[in-house]
N, C-alpha and C. Protein backbone atom coordinates (compact mmCIF):
# COMPACT_ATOMS: atom_id res chain seq x y z
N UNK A 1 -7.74 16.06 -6.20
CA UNK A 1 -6.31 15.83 -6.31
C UNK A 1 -5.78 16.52 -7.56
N UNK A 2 -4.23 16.91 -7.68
CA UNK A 2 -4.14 17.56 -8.51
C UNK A 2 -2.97 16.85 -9.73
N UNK A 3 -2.69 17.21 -10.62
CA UNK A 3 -2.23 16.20 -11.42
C UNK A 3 -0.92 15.58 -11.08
N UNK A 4 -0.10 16.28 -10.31
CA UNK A 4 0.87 15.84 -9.64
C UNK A 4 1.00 15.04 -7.95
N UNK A 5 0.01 15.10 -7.91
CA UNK A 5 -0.65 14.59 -6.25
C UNK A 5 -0.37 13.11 -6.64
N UNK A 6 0.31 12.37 -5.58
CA UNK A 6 -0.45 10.86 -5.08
C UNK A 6 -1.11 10.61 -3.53
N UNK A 7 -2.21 9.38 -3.37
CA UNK A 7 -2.61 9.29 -2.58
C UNK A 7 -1.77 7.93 -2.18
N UNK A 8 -1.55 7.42 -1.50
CA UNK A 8 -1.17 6.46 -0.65
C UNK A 8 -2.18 5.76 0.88
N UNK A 9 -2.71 4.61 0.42
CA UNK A 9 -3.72 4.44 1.33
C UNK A 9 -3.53 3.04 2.02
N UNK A 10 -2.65 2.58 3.34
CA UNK A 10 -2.29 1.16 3.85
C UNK A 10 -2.70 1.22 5.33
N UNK A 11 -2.25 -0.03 5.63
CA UNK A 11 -2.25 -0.04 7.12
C UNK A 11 -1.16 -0.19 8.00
N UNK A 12 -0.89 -0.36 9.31
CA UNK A 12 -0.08 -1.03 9.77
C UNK A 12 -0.20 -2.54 10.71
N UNK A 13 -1.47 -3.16 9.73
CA UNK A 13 -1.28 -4.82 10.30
C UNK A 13 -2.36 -5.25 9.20
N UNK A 14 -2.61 -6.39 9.15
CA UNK A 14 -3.55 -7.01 8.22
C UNK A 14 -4.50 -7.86 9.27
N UNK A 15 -5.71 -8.19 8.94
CA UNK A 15 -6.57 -8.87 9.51
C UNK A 15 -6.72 -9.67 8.86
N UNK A 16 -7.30 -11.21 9.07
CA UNK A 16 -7.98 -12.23 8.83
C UNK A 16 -9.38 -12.29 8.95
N UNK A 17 -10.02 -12.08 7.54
CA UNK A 17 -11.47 -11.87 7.89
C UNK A 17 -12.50 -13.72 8.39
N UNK A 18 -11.47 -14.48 7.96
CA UNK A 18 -11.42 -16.07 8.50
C UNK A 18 -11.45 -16.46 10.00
N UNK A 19 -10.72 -15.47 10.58
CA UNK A 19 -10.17 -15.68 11.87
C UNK A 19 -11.33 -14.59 12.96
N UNK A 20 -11.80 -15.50 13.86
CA UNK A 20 -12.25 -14.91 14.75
C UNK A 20 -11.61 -13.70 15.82
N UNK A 21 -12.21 -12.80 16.03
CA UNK A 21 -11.66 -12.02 16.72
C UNK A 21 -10.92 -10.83 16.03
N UNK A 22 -10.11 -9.49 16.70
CA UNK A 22 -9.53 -8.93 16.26
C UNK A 22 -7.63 -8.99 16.44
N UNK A 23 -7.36 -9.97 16.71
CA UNK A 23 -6.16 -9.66 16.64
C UNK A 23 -5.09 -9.94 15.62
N UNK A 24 -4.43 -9.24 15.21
CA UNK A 24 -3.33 -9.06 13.87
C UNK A 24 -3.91 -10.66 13.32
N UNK A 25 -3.96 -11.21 12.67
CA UNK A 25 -3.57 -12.06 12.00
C UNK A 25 -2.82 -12.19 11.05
N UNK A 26 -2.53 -11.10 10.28
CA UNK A 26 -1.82 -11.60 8.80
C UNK A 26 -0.65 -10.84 8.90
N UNK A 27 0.80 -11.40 7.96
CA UNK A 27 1.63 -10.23 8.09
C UNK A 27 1.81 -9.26 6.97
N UNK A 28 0.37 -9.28 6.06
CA UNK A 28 0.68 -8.61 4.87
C UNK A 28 -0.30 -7.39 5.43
N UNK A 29 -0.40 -6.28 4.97
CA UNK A 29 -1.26 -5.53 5.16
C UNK A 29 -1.49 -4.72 2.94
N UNK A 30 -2.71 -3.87 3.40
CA UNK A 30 -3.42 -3.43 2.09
C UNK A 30 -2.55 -2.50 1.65
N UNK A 31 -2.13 -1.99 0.27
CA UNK A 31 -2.02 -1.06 0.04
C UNK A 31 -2.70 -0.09 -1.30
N UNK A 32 -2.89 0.86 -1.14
CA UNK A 32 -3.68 1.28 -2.30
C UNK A 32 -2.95 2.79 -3.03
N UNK A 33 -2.46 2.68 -4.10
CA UNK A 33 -1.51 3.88 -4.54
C UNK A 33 -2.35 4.31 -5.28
N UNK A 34 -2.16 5.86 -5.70
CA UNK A 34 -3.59 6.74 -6.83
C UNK A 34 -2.75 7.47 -7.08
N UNK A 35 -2.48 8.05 -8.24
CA UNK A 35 -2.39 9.34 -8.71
C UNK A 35 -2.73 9.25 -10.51
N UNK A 36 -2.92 10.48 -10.82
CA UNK A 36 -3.20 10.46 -12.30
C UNK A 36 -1.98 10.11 -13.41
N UNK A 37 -1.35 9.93 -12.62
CA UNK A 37 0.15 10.16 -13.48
C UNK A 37 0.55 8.32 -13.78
N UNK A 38 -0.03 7.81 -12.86
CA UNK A 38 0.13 6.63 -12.51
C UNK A 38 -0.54 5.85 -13.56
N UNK A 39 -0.15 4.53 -14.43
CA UNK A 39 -1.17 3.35 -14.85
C UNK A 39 -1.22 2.53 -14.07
N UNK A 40 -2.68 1.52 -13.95
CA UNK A 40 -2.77 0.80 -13.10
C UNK A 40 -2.17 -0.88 -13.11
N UNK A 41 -1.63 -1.11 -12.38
CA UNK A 41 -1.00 -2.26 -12.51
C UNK A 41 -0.98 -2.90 -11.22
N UNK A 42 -0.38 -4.70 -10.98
CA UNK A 42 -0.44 -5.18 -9.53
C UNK A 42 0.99 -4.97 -9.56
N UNK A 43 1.42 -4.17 -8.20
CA UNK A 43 2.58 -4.33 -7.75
C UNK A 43 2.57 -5.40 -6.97
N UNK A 44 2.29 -6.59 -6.72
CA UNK A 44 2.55 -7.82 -6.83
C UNK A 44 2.85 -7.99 -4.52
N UNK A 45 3.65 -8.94 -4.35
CA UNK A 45 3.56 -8.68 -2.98
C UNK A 45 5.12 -7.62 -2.90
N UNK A 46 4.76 -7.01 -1.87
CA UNK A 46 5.45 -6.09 -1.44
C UNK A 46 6.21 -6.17 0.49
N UNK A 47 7.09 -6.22 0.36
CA UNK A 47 7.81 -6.92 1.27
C UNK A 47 8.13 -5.41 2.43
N UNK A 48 7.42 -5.16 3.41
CA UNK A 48 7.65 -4.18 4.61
C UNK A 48 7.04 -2.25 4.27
N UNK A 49 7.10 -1.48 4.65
CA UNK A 49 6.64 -0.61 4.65
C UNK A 49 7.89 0.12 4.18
N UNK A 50 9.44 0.14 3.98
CA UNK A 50 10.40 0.40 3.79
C UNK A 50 10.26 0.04 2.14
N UNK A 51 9.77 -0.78 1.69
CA UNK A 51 9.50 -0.88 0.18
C UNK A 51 8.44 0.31 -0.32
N UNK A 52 7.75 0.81 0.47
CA UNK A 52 6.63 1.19 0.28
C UNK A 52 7.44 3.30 -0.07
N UNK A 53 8.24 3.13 0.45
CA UNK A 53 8.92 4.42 0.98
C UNK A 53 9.66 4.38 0.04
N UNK A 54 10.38 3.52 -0.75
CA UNK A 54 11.04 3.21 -1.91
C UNK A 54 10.38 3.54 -3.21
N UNK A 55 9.06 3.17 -3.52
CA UNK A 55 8.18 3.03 -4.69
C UNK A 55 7.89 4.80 -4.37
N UNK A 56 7.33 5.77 -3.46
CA UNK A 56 7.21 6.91 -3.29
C UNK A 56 8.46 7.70 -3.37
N UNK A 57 9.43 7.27 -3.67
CA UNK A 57 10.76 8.21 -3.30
C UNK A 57 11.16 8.22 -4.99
N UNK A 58 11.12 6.60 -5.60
CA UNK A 58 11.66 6.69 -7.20
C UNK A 58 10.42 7.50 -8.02
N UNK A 59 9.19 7.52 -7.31
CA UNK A 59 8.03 8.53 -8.18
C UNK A 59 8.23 9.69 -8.45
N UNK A 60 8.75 10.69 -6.85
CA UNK A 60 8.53 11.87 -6.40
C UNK A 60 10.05 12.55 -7.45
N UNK A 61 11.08 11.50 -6.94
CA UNK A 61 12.55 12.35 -7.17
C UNK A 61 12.98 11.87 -8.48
């Protein structure tokens, strides 16, 4: 990656590793942000994938 690169790494559903079977269980899903530019911190819960598009848009522009 290059010093201006981010990676962005989620899903679109969350599982319950509690819950038998595979179907959706949770409504949070993972997310994992990288770049060098970045310090690491918890962005805490994050509310839809439209937030997610928000946090990449105030980085980039």
């Amino acid at each position: 990656m290059g010093d201006e690169d981010y990676l962005v790494i989620t899903a679109d559903h969350g599982c319950d590793p509690t819950v038998p079977g595979t179907d959706h269980t949770r409504e949070y899903v993972p997310i994992l942000i990288y770049s060098k530019q970045l310090q690491p911190k918890d962005l805490g819960m994050i509310e839809g994938f439209d937030s997610i598009a928000k946090f990449i848009k105030e980085w980039i522009f």
